[in-house]
C-alpha atoms as a PDB file:
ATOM      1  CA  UNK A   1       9.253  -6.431  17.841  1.00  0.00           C
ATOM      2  CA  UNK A   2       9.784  -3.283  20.326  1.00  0.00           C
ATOM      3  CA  UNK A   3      12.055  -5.606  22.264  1.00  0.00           C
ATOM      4  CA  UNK A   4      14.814  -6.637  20.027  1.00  0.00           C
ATOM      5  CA  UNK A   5      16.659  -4.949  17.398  1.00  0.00           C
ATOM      6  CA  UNK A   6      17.820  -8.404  16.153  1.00  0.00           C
ATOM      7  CA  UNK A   7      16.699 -10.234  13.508  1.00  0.00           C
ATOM      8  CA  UNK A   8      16.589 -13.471  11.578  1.00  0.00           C
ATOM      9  CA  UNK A   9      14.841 -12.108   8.778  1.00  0.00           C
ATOM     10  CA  UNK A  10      17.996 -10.285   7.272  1.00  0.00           C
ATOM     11  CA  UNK A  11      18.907 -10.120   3.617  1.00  0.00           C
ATOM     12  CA  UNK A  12      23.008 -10.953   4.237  1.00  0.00           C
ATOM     13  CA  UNK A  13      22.947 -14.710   2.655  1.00  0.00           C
ATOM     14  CA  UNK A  14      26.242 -16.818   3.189  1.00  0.00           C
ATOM     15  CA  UNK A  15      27.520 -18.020   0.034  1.00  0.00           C
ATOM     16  CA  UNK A  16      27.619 -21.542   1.019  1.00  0.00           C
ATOM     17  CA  UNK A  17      24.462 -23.789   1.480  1.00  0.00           C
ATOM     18  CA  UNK A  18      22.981 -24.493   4.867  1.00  0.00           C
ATOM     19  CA  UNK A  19      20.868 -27.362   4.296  1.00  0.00           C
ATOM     20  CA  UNK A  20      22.381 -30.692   3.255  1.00  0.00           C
ATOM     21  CA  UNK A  21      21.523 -30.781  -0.878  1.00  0.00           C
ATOM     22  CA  UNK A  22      19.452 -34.223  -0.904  1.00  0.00           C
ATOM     23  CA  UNK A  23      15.881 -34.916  -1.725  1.00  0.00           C
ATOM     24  CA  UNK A  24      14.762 -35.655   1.644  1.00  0.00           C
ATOM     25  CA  UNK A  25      12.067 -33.533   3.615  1.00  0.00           C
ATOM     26  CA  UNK A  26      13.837 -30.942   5.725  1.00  0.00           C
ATOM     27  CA  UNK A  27      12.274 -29.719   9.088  1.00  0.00           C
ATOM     28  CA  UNK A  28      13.368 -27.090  10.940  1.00  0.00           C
ATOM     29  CA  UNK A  29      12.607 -26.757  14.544  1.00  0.00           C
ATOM     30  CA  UNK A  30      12.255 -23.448  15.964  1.00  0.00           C
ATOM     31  CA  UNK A  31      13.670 -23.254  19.209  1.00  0.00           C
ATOM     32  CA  UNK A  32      12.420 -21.886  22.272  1.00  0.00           C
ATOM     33  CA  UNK A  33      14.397 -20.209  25.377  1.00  0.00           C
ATOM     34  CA  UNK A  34      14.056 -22.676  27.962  1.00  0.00           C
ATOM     35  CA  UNK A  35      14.282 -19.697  30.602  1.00  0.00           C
ATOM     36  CA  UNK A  36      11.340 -17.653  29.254  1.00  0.00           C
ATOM     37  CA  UNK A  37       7.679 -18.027  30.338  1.00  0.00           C
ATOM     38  CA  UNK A  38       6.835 -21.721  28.238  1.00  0.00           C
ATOM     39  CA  UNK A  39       3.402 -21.478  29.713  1.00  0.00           C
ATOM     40  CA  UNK A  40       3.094 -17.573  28.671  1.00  0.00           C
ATOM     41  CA  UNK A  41       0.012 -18.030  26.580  1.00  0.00           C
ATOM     42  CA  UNK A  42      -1.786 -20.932  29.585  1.00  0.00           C
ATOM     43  CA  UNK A  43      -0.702 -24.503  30.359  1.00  0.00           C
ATOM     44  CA  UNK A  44      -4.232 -26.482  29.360  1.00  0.00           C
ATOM     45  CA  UNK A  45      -4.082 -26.542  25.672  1.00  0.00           C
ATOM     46  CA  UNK A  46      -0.120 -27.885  25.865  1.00  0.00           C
ATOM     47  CA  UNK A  47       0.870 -30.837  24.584  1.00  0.00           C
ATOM     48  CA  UNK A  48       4.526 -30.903  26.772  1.00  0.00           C
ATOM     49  CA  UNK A  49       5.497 -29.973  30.355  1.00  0.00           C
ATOM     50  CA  UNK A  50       8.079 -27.544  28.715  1.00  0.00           C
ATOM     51  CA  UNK A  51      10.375 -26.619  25.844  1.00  0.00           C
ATOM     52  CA  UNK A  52      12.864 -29.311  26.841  1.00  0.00           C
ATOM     53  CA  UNK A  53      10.449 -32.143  26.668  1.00  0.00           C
ATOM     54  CA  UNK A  54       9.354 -30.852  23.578  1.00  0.00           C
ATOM     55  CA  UNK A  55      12.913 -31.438  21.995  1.00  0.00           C
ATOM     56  CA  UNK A  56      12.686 -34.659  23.835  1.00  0.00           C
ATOM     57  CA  UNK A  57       9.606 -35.882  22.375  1.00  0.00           C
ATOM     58  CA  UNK A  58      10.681 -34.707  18.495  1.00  0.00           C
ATOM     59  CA  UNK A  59      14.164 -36.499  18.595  1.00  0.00           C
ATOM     60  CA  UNK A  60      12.103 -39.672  19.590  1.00  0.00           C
ATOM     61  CA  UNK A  61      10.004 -38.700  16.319  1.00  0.00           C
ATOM     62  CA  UNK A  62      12.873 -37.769  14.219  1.00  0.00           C
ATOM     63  CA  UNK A  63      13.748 -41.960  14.757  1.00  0.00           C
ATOM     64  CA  UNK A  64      10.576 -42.773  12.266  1.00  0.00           C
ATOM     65  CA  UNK A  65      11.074 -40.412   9.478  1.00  0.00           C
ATOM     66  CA  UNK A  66      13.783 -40.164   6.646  1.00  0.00           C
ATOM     67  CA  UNK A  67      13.552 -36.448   7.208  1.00  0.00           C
ATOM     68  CA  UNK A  68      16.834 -33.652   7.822  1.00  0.00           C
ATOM     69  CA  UNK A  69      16.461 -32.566  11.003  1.00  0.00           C
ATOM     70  CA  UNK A  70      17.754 -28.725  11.084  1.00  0.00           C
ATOM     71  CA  UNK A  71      17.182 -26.908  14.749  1.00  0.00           C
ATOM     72  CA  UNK A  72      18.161 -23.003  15.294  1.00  0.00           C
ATOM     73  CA  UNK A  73      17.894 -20.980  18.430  1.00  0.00           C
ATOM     74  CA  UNK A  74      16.534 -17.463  18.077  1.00  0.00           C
ATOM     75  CA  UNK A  75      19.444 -14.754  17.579  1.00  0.00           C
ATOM     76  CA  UNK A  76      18.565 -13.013  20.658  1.00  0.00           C
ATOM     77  CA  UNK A  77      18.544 -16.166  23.004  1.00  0.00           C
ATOM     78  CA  UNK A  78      20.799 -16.000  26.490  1.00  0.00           C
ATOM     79  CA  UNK A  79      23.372 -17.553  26.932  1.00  0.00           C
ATOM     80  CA  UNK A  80      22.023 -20.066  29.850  1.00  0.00           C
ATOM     81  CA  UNK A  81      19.844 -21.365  26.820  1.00  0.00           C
ATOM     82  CA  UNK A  82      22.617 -21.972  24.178  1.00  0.00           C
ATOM     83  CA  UNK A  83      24.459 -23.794  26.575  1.00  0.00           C
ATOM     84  CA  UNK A  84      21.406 -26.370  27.408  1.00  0.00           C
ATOM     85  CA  UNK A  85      20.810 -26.648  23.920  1.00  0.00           C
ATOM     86  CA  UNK A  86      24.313 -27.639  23.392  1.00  0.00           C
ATOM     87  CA  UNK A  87      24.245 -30.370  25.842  1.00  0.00           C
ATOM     88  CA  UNK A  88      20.941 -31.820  24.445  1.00  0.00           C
ATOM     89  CA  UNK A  89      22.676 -31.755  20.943  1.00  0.00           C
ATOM     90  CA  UNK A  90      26.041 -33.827  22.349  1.00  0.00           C
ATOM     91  CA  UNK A  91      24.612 -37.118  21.311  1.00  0.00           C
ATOM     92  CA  UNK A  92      21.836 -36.246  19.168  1.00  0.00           C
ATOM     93  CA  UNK A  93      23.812 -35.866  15.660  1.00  0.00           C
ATOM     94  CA  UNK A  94      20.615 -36.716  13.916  1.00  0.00           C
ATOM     95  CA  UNK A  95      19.409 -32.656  14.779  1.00  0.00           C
ATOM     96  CA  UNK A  96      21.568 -30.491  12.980  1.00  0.00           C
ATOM     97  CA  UNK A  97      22.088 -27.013  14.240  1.00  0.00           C
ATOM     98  CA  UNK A  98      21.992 -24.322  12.696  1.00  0.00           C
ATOM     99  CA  UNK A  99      23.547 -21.128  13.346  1.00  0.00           C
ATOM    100  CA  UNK A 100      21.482 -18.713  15.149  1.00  0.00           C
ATOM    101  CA  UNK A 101      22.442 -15.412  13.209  1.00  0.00           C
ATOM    102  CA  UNK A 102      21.323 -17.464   9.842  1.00  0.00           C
ATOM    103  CA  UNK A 103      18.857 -15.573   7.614  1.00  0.00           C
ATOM    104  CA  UNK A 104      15.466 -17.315   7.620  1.00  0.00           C
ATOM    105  CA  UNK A 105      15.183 -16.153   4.146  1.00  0.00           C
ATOM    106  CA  UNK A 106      18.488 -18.285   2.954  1.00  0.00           C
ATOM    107  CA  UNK A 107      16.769 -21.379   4.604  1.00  0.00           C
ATOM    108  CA  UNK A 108      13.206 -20.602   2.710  1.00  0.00           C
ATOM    109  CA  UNK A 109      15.529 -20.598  -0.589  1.00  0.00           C
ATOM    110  CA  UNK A 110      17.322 -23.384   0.349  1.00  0.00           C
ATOM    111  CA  UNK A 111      13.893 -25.617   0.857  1.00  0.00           C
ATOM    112  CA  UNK A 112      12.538 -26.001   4.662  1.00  0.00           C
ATOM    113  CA  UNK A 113       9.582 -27.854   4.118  1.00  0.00           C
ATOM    114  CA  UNK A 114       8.075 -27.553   7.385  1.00  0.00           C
ATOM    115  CA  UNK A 115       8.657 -26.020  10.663  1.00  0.00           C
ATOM    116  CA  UNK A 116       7.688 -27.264  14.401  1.00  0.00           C
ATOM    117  CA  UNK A 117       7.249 -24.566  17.345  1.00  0.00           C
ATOM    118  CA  UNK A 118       5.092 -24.932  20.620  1.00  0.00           C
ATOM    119  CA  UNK A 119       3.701 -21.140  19.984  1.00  0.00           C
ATOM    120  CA  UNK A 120       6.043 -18.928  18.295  1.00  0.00           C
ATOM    121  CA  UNK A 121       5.867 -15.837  15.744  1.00  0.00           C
ATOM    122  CA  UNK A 122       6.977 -18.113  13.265  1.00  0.00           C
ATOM    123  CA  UNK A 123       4.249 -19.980  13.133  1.00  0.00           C
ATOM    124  CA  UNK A 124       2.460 -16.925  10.872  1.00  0.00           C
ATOM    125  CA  UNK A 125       6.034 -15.577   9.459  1.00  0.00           C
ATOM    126  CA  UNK A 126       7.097 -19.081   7.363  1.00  0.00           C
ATOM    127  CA  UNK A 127       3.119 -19.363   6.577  1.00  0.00           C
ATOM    128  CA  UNK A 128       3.316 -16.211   4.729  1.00  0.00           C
ATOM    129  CA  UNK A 129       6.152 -18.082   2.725  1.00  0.00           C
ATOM    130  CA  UNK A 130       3.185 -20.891   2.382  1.00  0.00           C
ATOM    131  CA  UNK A 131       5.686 -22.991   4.272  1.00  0.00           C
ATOM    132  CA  UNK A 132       3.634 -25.440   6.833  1.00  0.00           C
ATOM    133  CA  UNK A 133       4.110 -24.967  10.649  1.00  0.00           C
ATOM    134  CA  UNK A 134       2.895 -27.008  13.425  1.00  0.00           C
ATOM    135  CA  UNK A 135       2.276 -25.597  17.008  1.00  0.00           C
ATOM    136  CA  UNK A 136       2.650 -27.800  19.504  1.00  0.00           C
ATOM    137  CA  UNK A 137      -0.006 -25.571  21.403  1.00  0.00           C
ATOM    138  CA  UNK A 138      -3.449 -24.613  20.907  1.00  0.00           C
ATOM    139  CA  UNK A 139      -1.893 -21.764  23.432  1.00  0.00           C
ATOM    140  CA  UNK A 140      -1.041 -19.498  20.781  1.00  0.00           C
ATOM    141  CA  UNK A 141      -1.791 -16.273  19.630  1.00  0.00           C
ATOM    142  CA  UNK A 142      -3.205 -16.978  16.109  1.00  0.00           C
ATOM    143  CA  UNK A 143      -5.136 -20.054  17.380  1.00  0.00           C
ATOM    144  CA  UNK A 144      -8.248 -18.334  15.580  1.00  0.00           C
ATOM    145  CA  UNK A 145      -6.191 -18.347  12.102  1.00  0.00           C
ATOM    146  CA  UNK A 146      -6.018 -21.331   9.632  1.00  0.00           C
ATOM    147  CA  UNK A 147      -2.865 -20.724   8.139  1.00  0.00           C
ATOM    148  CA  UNK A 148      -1.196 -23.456  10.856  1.00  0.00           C
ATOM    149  CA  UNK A 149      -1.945 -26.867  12.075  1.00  0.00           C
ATOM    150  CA  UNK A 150      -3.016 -27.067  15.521  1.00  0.00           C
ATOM    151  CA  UNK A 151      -2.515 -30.601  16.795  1.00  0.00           C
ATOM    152  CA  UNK A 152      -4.375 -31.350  20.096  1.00  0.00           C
ATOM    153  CA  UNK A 153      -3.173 -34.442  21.183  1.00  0.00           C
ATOM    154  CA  UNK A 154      -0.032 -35.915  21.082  1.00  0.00           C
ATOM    155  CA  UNK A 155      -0.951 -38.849  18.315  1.00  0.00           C
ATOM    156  CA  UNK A 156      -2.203 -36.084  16.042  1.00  0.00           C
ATOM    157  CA  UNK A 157       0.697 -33.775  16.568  1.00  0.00           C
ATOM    158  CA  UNK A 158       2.830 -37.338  15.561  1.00  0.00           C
ATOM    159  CA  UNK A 159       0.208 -37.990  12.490  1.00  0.00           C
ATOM    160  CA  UNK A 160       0.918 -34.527  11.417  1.00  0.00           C
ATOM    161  CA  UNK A 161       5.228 -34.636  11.720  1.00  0.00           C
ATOM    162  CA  UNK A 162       4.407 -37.546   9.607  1.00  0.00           C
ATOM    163  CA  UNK A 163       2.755 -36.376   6.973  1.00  0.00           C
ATOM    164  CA  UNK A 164       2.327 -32.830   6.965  1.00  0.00           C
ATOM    165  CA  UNK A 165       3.267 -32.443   2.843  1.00  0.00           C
ATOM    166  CA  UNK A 166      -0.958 -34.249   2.387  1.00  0.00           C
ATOM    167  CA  UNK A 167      -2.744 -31.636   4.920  1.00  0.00           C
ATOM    168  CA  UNK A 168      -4.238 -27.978   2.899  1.00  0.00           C
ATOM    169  CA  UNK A 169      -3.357 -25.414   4.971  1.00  0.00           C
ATOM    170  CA  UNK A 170      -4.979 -22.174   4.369  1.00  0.00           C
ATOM    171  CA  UNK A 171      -2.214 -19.448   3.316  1.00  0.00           C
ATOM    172  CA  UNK A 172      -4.673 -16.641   2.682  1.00  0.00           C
ATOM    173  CA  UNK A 173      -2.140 -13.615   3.491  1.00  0.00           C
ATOM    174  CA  UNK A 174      -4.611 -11.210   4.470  1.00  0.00           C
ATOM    175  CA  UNK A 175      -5.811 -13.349   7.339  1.00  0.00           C
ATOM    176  CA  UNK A 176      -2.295 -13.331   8.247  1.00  0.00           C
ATOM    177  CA  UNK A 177      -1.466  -9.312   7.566  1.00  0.00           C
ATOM    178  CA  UNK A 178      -5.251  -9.375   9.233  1.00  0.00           C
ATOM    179  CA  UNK A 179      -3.450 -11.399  12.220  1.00  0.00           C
ATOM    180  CA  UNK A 180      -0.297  -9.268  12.410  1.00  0.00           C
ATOM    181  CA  UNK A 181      -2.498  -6.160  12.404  1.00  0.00           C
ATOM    182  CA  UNK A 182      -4.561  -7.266  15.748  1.00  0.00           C
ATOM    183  CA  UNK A 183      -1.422  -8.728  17.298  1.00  0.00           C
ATOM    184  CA  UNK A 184       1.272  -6.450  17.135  1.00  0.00           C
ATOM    185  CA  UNK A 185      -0.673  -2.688  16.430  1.00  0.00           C
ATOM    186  CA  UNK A 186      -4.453  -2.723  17.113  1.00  0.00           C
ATOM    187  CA  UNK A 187      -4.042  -4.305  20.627  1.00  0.00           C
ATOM    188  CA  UNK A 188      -0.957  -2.343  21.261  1.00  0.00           C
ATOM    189  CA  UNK A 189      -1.700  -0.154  24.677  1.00  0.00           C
ATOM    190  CA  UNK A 190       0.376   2.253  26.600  1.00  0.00           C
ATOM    191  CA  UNK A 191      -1.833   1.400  29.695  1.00  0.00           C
ATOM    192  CA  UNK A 192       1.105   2.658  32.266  1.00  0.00           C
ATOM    193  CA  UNK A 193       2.968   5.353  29.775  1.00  0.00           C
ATOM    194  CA  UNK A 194       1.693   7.802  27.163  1.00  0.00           C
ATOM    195  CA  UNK A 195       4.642   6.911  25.155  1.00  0.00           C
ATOM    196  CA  UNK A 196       6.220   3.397  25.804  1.00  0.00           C
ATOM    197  CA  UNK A 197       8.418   3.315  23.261  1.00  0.00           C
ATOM    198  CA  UNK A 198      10.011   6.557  24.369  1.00  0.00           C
ATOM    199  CA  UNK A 199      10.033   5.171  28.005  1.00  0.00           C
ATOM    200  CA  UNK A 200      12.002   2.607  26.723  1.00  0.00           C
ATOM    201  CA  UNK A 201      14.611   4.595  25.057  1.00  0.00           C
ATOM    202  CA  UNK A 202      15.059   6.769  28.327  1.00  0.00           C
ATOM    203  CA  UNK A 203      16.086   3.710  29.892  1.00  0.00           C
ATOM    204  CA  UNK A 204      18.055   2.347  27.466  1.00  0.00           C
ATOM    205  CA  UNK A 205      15.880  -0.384  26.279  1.00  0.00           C
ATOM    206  CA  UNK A 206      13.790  -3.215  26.799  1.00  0.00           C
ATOM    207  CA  UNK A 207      16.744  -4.678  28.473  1.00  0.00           C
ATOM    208  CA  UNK A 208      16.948  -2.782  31.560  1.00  0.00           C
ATOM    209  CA  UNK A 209      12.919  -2.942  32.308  1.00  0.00           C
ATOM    210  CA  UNK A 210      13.752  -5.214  35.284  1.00  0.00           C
ATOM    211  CA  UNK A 211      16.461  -2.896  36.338  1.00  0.00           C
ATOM    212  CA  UNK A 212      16.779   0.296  38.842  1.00  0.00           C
ATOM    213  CA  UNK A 213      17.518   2.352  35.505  1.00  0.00           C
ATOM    214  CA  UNK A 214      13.341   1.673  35.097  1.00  0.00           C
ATOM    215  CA  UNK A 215      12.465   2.276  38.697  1.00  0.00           C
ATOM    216  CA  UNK A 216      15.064   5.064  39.463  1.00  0.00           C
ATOM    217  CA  UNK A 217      13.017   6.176  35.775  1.00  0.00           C
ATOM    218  CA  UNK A 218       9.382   5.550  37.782  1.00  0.00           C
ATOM    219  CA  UNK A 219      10.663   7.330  40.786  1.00  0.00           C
ATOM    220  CA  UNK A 220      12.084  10.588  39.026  1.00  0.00           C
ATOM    221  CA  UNK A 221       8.705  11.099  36.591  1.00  0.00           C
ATOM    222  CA  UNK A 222       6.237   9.850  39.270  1.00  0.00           C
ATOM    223  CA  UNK A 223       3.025  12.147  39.899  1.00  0.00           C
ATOM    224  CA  UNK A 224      -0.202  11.407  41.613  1.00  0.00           C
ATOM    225  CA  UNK A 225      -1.969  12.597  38.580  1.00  0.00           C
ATOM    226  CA  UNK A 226      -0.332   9.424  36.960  1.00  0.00           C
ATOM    227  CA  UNK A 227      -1.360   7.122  38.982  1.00  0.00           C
ATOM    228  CA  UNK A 228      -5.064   8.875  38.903  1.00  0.00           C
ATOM    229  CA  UNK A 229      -4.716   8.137  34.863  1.00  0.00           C
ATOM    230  CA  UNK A 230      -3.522   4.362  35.366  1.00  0.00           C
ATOM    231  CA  UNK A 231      -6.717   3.918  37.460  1.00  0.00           C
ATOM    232  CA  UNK A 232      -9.151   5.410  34.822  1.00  0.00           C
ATOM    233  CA  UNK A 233      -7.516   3.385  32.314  1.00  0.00           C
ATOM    234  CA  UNK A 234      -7.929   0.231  34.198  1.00  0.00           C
ATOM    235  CA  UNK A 235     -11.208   0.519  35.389  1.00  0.00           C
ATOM    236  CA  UNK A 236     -12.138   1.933  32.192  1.00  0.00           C
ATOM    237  CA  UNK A 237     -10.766  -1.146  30.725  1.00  0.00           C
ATOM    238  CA  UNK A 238     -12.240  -3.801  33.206  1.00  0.00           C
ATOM    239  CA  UNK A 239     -15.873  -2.518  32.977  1.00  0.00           C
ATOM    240  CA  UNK A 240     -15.846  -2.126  29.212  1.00  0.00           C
ATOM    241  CA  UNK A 241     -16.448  -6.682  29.127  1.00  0.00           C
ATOM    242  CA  UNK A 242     -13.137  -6.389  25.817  1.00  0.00           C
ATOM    243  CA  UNK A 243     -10.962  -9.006  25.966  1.00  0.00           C
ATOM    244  CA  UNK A 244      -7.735  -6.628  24.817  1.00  0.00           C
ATOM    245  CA  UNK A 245      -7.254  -3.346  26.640  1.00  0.00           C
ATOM    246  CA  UNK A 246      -7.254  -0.984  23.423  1.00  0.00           C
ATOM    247  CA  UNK A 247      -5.410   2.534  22.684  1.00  0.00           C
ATOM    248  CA  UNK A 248      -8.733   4.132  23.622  1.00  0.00           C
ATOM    249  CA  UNK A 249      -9.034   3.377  27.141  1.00  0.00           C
ATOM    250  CA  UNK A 250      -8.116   6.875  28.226  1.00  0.00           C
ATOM    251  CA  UNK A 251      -8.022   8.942  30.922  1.00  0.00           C
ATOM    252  CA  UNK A 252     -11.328  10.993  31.230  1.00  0.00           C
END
């Protein structure tokens, strides 16, 4: 992702286990950043107010099952966000958490059964391990996809915790190279910039895009014949009835 140069999906292992050795069901819950955007994707199609009473609701959950309840924040989470999580965790010993900087593919060897997330991009990275997730959102981006359940009310989303080991879930991984594809490169567009990428660089990255180093950047490279360009693109865009703005709305 153009906006972090961390990762979970890293190849340095620790050389002690992670998840409890047992033979009960281990879930992992995906965290979310409480501070960023929970209704990003729309608000109808949600089965919780927010990420917080989304860990609320699971924990309740987590009271019926015989299951190992492992949650991890994402390694590029602020601070504000670790801190809340802590708090929630301070009588909750029942969740286990993880370390952030863990390698997802240590806990994939180590035997996650199942992972819970309102809309995240793990929903189609553990499904290309065949490893079931459940969105608690029909709000996300690879709603069209089969390769995750899609719970959309709050007793199926509980039916499904419950017994997600009896449900076939469809791991076909070209629909979800197919998915990744639309996602993350076809739909791609550089509606304000030529180059955003580069832009980003210039400003020393995705970081300071809500900064004066981006609008001292606008200011200095700013020509009418750019904005003339962003026009074209957008009405280009607008009239053309596409649901994604595209690479090819350009400038004529």
């Amino acid at each position: 992702m153009f906006y972090t140069k961390k990762t979970s999906f890293h190849s340095d292992l620790k050389q002690h286990n992670i998840l409890l050795k047992n033979t009960k069901k281990k879930i992992l819950i995906a965290a979310h950043c409480f501070l960023d955007a929970p209704h990003g994707y729309g608000h109808k199609g949600d089965l919780f107010l927010d990420f917080y009473e989304w860990l609320k609701y699971l924990y309740k959950i987590s009271k019926k099952t015989n299951y190992d309840w492992y949650i991890k924040n994402h390694i590029s989470f602020m601070d504000q966000t670790n801190i809340i999580l802590a708090n929630f965790l301070k009588d909750k010993p029942e969740f286990k958490l993880i370390p952030a900087e863990t390698s997802h593919f240590q806990l994939i060897k180590e035997g996650i059964n199942c992972v819970l997330t309102v809309h995240g991009t793990i929903g189609w990275e553990y499904a290309y391990f065949k490893i079931p997730v459940i969105n608690a959102s029909i709000n996300n981006p690879h709603i069209c996809y089969d390769f995750n359940l899609n719970p959309k009310s709050l007793d199926e989303y509980e039916k499904m915790i419950l017994n997600f080991s009896k449900y076939k879930i469809n791991y076909n991984k070209k629909d979800i190279c197919e998915y990744y594809f639309m996602h993350n490169l076809f739909t791609n567009n550089t509606w304000m910039f030529d180059d955003y990428i580069e832009v980003m660089k210039k400003i020393g990255g995705y970081k300071n895009l809500g900064t004066l180093k981006f609008y001292n950047y606008w200011i200095d490279n700013y020509r009418k014949s750019i904005d003339a360009k962003i026009n074209s693109k957008l009405k280009s865009f607008l009239s053309s009835g596409e649901h994604y703005m595209k690479n090819w709305f350009y400038f004529k």
